[in-house]
C-alpha atoms as a PDB file:
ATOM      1  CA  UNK A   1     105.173  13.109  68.289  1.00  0.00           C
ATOM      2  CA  UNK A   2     104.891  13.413  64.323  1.00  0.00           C
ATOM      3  CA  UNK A   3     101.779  14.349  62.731  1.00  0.00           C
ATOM      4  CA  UNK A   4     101.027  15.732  58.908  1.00  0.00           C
ATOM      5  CA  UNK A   5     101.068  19.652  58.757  1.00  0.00           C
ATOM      6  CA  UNK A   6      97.570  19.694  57.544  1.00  0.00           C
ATOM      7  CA  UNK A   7      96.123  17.303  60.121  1.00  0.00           C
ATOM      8  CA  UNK A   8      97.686  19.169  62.957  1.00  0.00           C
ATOM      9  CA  UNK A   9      95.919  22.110  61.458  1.00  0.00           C
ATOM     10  CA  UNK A  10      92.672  20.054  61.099  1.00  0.00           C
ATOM     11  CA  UNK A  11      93.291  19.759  64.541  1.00  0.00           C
ATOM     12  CA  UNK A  12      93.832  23.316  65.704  1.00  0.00           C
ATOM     13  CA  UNK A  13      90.044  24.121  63.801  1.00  0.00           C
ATOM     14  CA  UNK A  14      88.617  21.411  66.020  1.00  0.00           C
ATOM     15  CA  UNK A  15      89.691  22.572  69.094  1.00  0.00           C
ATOM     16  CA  UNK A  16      89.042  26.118  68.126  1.00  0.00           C
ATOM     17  CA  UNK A  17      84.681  25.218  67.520  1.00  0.00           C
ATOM     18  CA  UNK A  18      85.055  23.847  71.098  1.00  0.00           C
ATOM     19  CA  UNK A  19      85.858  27.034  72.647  1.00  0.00           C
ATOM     20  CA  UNK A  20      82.545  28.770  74.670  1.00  0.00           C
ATOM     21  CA  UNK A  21      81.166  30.686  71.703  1.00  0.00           C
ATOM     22  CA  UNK A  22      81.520  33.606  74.303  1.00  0.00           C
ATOM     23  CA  UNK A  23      84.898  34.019  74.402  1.00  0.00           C
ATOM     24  CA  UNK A  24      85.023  33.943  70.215  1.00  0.00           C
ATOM     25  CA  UNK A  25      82.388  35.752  69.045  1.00  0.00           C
ATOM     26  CA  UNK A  26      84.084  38.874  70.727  1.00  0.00           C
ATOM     27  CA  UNK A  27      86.495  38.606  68.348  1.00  0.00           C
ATOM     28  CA  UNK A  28      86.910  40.965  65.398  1.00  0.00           C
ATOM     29  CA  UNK A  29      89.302  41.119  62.600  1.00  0.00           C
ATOM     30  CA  UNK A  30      91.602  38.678  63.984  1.00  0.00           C
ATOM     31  CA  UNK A  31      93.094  35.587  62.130  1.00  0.00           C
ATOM     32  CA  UNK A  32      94.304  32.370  62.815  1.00  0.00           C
ATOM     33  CA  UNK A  33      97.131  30.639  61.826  1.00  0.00           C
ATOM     34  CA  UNK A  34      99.523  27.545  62.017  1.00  0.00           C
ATOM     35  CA  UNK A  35     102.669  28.096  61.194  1.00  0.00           C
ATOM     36  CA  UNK A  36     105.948  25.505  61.712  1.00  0.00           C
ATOM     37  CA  UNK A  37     107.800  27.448  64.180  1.00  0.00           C
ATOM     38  CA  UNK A  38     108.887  30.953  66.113  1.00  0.00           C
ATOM     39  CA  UNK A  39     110.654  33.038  63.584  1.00  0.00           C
ATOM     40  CA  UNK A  40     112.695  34.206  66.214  1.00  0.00           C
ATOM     41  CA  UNK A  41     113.968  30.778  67.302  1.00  0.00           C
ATOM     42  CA  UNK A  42     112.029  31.161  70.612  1.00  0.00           C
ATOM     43  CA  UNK A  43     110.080  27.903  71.933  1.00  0.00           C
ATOM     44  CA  UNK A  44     106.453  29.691  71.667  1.00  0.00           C
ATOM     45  CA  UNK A  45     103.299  27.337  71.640  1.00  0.00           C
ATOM     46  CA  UNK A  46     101.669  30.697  70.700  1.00  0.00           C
ATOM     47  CA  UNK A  47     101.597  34.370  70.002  1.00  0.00           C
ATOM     48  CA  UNK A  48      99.246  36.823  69.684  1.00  0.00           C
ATOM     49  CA  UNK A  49     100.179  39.375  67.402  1.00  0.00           C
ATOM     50  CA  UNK A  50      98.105  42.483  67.054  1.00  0.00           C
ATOM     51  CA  UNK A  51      96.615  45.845  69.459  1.00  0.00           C
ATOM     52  CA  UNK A  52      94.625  44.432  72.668  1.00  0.00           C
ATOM     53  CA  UNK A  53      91.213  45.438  72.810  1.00  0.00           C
ATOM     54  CA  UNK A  54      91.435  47.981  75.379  1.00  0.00           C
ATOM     55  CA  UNK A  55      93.969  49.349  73.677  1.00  0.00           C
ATOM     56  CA  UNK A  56      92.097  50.068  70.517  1.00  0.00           C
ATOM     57  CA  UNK A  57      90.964  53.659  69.670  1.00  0.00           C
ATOM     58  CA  UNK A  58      89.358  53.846  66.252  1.00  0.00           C
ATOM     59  CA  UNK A  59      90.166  50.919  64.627  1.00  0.00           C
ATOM     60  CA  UNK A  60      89.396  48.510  61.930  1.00  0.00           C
ATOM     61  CA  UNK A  61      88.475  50.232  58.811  1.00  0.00           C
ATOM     62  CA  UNK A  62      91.511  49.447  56.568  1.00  0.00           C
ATOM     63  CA  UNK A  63      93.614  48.017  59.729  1.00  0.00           C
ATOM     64  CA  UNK A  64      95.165  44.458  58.743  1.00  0.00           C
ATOM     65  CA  UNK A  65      93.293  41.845  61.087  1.00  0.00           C
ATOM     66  CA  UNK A  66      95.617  40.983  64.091  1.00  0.00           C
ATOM     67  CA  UNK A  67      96.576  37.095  64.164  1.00  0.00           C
ATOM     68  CA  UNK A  68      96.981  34.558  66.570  1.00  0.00           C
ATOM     69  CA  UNK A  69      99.963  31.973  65.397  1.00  0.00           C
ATOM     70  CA  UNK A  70     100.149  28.478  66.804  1.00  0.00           C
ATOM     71  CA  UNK A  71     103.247  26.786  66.610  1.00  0.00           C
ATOM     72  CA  UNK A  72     103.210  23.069  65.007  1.00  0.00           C
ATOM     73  CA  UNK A  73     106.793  21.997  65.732  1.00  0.00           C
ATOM     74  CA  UNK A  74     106.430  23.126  69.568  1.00  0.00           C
ATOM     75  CA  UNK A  75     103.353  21.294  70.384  1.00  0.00           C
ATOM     76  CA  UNK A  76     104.318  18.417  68.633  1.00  0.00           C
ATOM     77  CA  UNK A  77     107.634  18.253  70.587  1.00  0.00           C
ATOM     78  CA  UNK A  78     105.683  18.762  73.959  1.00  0.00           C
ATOM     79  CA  UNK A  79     103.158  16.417  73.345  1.00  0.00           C
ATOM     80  CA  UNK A  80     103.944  12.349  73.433  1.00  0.00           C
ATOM     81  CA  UNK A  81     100.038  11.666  71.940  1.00  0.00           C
ATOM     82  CA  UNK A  82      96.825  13.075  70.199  1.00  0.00           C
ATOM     83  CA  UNK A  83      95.253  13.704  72.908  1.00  0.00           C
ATOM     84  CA  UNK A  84      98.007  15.911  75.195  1.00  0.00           C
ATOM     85  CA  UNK A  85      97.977  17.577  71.708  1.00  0.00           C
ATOM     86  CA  UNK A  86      94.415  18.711  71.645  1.00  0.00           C
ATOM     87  CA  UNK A  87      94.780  19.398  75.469  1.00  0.00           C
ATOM     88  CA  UNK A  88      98.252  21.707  74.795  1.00  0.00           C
ATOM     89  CA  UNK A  89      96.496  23.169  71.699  1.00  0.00           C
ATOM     90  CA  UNK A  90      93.378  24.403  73.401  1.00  0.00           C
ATOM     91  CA  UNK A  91      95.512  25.750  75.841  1.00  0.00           C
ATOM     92  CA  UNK A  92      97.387  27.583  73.567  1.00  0.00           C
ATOM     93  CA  UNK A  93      94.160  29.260  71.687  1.00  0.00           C
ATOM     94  CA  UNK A  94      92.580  30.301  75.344  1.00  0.00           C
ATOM     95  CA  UNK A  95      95.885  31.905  76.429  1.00  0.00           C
ATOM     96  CA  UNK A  96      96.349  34.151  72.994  1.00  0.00           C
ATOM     97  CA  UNK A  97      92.980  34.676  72.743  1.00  0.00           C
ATOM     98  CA  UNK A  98      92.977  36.136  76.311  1.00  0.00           C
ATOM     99  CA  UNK A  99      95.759  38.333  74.954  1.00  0.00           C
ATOM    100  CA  UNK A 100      93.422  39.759  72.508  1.00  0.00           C
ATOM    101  CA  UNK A 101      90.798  40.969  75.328  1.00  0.00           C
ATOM    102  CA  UNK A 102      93.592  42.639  76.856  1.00  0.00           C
ATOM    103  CA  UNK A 103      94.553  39.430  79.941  1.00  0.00           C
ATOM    104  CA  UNK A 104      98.064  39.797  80.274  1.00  0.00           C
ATOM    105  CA  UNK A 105     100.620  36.612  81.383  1.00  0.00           C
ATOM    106  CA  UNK A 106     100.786  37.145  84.820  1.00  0.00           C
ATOM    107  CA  UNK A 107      96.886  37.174  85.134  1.00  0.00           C
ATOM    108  CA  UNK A 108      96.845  33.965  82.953  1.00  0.00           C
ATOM    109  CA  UNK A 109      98.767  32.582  85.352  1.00  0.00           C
ATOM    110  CA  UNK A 110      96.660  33.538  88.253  1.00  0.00           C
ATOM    111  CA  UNK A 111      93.785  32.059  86.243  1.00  0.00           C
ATOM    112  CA  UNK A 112      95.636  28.907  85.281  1.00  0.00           C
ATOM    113  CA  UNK A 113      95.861  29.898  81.303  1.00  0.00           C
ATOM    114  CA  UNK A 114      99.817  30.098  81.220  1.00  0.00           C
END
């Protein structure tokens, strides 16, 4: 599937307002972005890149805001049409978001998130 870097990112804010306002307003100092692909060369819808919540001590004053990357050139790979795309995208922002509140990958996939 093929779609226009800043559509896919248009995309990525939708789906991000539809998540329960519960699981985002917990979130502090945290960023999102969309970038092309893993640095690493890894096939990653996702990462969350920052310190859990329960792993925080005194934090935030002067700490840079952790960020959650989604990966354009994955999803669009995985996905053969809009709508497996919003489906694999919202995916993706539940699963690092979990990551942020400290849910680790083998819960996710208990709970379904992986």
């Amino acid at each position: 599937m093929e779609m226009e870097a800043e559509a896919f990112e248009t995309l990525v804010i939708d789906e991000l307002d539809r998540l329960p306002d519960d699981m985002v307003n917990g979130l502090e100092n945290v960023v999102f972005v969309v970038e092309e692909r893993a640095e690493n060369g890894e096939d990653l819808f996702g990462l969350y890149d920052g310190l859990a919540l329960p792993e925080r001590g005194q934090y935030g004053l002067g700490e840079l805001p952790d960020r959650i990357v989604v990966y354009r050139r994955a999803h669009l790979d995985a996905c053969e049409n809009e709508d497996e795309l919003r489906d694999e995208v919202h995916t993706t922002l539940v699963h690092e978001i979990a990551h942020f509140y400290g849910i680790d990958d083998e819960q996710l996939h208990e709970m379904g998130w992986a």
